[in-house]
Protein backbone atom coordinates (compact mmCIF):
# COMPACT_ATOMS: atom_id res chain seq x y z
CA UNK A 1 0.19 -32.66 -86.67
CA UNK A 2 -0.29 -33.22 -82.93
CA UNK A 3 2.13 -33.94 -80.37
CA UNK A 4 1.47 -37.34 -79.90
CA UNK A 5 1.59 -38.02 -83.27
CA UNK A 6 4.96 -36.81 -84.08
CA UNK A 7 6.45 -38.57 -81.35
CA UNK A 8 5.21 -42.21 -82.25
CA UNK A 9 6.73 -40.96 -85.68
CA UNK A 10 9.59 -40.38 -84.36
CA UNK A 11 9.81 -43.16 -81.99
CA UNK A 12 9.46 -45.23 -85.21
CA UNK A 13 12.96 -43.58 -86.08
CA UNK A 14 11.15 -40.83 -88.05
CA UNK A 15 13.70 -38.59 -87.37
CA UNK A 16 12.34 -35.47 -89.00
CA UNK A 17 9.19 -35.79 -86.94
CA UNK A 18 11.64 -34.60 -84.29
CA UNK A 19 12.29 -31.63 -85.11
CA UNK A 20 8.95 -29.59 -84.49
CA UNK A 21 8.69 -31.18 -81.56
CA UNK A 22 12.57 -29.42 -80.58
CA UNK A 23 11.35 -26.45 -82.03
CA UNK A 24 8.26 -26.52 -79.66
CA UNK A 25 10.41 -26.98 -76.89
CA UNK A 26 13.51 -25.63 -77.14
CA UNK A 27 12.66 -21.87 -75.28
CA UNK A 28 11.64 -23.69 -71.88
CA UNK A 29 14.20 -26.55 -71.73
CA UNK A 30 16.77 -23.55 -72.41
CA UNK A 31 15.24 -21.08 -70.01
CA UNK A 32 15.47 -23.71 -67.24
CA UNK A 33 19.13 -24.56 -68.04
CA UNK A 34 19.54 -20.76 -67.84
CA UNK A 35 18.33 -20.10 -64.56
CA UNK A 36 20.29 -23.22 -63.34
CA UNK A 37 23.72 -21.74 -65.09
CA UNK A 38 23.03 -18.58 -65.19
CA UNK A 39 25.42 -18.72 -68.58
CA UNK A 40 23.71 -18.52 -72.08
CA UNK A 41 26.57 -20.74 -73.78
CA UNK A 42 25.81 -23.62 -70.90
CA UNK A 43 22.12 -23.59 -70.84
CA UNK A 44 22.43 -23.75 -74.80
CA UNK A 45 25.03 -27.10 -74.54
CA UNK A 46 22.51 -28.23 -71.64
CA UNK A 47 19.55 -27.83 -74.47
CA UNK A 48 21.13 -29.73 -76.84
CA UNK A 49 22.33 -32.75 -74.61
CA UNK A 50 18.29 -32.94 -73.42
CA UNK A 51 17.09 -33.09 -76.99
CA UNK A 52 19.42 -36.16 -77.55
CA UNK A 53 18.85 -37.73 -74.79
CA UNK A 54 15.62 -37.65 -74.49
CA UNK A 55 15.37 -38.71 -78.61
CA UNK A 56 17.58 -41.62 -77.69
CA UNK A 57 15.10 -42.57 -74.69
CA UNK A 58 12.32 -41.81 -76.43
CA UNK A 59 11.18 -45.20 -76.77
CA UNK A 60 10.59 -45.27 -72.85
CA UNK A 61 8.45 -42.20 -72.98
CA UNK A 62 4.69 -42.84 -72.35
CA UNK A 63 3.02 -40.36 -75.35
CA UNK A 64 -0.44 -40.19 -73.21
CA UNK A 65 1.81 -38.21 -70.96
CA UNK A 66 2.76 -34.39 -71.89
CA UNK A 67 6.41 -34.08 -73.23
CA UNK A 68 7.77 -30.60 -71.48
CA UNK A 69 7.96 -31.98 -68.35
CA UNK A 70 10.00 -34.96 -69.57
CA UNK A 71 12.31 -32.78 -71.21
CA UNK A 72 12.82 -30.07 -68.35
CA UNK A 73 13.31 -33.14 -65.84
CA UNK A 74 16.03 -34.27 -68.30
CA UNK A 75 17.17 -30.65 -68.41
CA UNK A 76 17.02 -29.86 -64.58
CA UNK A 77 18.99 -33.31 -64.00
CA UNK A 78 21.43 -32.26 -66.69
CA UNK A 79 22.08 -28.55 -65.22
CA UNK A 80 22.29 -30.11 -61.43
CA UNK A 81 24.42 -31.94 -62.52
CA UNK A 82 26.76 -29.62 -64.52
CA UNK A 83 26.50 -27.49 -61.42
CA UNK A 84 27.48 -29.78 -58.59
CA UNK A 85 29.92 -30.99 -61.05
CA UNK A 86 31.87 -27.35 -61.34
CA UNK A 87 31.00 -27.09 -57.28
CA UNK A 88 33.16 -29.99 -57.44
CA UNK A 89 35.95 -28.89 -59.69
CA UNK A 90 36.38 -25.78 -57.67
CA UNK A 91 36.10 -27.38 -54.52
CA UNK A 92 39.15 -29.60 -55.67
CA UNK A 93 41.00 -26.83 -56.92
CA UNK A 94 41.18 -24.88 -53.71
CA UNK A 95 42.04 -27.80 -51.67
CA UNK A 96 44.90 -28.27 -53.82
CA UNK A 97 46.17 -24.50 -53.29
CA UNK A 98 45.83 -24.75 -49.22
CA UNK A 99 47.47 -26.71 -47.04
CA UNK A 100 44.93 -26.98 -44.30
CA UNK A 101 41.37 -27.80 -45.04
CA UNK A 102 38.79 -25.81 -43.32
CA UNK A 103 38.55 -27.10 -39.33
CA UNK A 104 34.83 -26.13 -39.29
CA UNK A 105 31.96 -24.26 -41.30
CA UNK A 106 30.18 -21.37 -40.20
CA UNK A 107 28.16 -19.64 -42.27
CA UNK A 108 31.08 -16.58 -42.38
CA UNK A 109 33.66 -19.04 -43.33
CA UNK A 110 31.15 -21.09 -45.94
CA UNK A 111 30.26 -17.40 -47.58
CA UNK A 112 33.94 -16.77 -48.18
CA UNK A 113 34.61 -20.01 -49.38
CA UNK A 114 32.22 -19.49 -51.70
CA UNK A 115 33.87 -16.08 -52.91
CA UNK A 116 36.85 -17.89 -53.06
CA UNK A 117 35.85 -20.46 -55.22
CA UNK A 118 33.94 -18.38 -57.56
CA UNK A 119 37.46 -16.20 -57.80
CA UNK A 120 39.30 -19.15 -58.17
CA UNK A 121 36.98 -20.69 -60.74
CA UNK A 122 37.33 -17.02 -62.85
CA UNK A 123 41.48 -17.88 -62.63
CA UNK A 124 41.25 -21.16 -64.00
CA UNK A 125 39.33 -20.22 -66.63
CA UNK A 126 41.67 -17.07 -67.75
CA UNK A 127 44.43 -19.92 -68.40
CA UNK A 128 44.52 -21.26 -72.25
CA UNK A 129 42.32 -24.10 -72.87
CA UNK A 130 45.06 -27.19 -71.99
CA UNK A 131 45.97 -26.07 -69.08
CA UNK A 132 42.15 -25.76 -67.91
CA UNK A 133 41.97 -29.38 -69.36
CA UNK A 134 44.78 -30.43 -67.56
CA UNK A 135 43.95 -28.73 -64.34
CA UNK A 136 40.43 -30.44 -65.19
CA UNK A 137 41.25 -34.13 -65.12
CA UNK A 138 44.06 -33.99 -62.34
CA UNK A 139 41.92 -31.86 -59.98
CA UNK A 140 38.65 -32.27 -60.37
CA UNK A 141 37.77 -35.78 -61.89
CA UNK A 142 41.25 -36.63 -59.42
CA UNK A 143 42.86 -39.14 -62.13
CA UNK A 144 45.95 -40.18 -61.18
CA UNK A 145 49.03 -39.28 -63.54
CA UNK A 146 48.32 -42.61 -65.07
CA UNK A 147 44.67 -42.16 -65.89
CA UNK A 148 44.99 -38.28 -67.19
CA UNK A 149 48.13 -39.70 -69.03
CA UNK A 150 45.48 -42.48 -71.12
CA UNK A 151 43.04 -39.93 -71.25
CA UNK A 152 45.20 -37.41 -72.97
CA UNK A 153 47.33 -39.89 -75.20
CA UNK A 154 50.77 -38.31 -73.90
CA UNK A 155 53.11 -39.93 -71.62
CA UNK A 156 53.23 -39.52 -68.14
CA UNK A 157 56.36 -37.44 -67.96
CA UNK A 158 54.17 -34.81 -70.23
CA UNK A 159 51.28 -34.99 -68.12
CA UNK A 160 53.34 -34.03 -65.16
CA UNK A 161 55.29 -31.42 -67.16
CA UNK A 162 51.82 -29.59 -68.50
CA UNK A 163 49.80 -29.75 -64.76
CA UNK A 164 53.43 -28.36 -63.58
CA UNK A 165 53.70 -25.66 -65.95
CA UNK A 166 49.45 -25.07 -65.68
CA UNK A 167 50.06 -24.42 -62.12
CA UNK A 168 52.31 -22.15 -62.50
CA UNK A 169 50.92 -20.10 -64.79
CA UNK A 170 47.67 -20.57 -62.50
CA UNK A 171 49.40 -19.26 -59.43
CA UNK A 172 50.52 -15.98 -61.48
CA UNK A 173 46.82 -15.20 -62.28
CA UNK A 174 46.00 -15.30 -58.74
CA UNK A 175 49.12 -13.65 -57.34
CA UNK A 176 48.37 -10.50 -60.37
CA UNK A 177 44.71 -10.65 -60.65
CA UNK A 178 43.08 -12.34 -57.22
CA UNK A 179 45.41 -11.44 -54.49
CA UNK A 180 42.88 -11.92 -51.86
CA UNK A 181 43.34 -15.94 -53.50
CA UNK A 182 46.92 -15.87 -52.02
CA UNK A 183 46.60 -14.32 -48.33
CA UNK A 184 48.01 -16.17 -45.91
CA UNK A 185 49.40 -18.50 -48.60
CA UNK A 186 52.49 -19.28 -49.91
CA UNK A 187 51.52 -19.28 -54.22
C-alpha cells in the first residue's frame, strides 16, 4: 500500500494503517531528535511524542504533500523545545545558587557559564528522582510554593520541607563532586 493511501486510512481513524507508516519513519524522526539531544533515551521519548502528535493532527495534514518532513518539523520543534526548555531549567538553577547575576557577557564568561551549567545540570540529576522533581517545578517552571504544592498534591509545609532538604542534598553533590560549582560561593 502507498503512502497516501495509508494515511487517508488512517485519517479515517484506521488506526492500524498507522503503523507502517511509524515504522517507515521512525529511524529519521529519531536520528533528528538525536542530533538535537545528543541522548538516545530523549530522542526516543521525542520519537514517540511526534508520532502522536502528528496522528492526532493528522487530519490537518495535506496527503499530496510528503510525510517526513511533517514529522521531522514536528520532531525538530519538539527537540528545540526540550532543549531551550533544560537551557532554561539550568539557567534557573544557577541563579538560584549565586547571589549576583552576571554584570555582563563576554564570550569567556558565556563559555564558563556554559560549563557551569552543564556541571550543574550533571548534580541535579545525581539527586533521587523527587528531589529533581522538586527542584524541577520550584526552579525551573518557577511555581510558587502554592502552585508546586497543587501540582504535587502535598501541603505547602511539605513542599517547602522536600525543596529544603533537595537543596541540601544538592549543595553536597556540588561541594564533593563539582567543587569548581562552589568557588567563590558560600554552598
Amino acid at each position: 500500500m502507498d503512502e497516501t493511501t495509508l494515511i487517508q486510512r488512517a485519517t479515517s481513524g484506521e488506526a492500524a494503517a498507522w503503523e507502517p507508516l511509524m515504522l517507515a519513519h521512525q529511524e529519521p524522526v529519531f536520528r533528528l531528535a538525536y542530533l538535537f539531544l545528543g541522548d538516545a533515551d530523549d530522542a526516543e521519548d521525542i520519537a514517540q511524542e511526534t508520532f502522536l502528535r502528528a496522528y492526532r493532527s493528522l487530519k490537518h495534514f495535506d496527503p499530496s504533500c510528503p510525510l517526513r518532513p511533517w514529522l521531522l518539523s514536528i520532531a525538530a520543534n519538539l527537540a528545540r523545545n526540550r532543549t531551550r526548555s533544560a537551557a532554561r531549567y539550568l539557567a534557573a538553577l544557577t541563579r538560584s545558587f549565586r547571589a549576583d547575576p552576571p554584570k555582563s557577557l563576554d564570550v569567556e564568561r558565556h563559555t564558563a557559564q556554559n560549563l557551569d551549567a552543564t556541571e550543574l545540570w550533571n548534580a541535579v540529576r545525581q539527586l533521587p528522582a523527587d528531589d529533581q522533581q522538586i527542584i524541577y517545578l520550584r526552579f525551573f517552571l518557577d511555581l510558587s510554593t502554592a502552585e508546586t504544592s497543587q501540582a504535587l498534591d502535598v501541603a505547602e509545609g511539605t513542599v517547602k520541607s522536600r525543596l529544603s532538604r533537595a537543596v541540601s542534598r544538592l549543595r553536597l553533590i556540588i561541594k564533593d563532586n563539582f567543587p569548581t560549582l562552589s568557588e567563590g560561593y558560600e554552598i
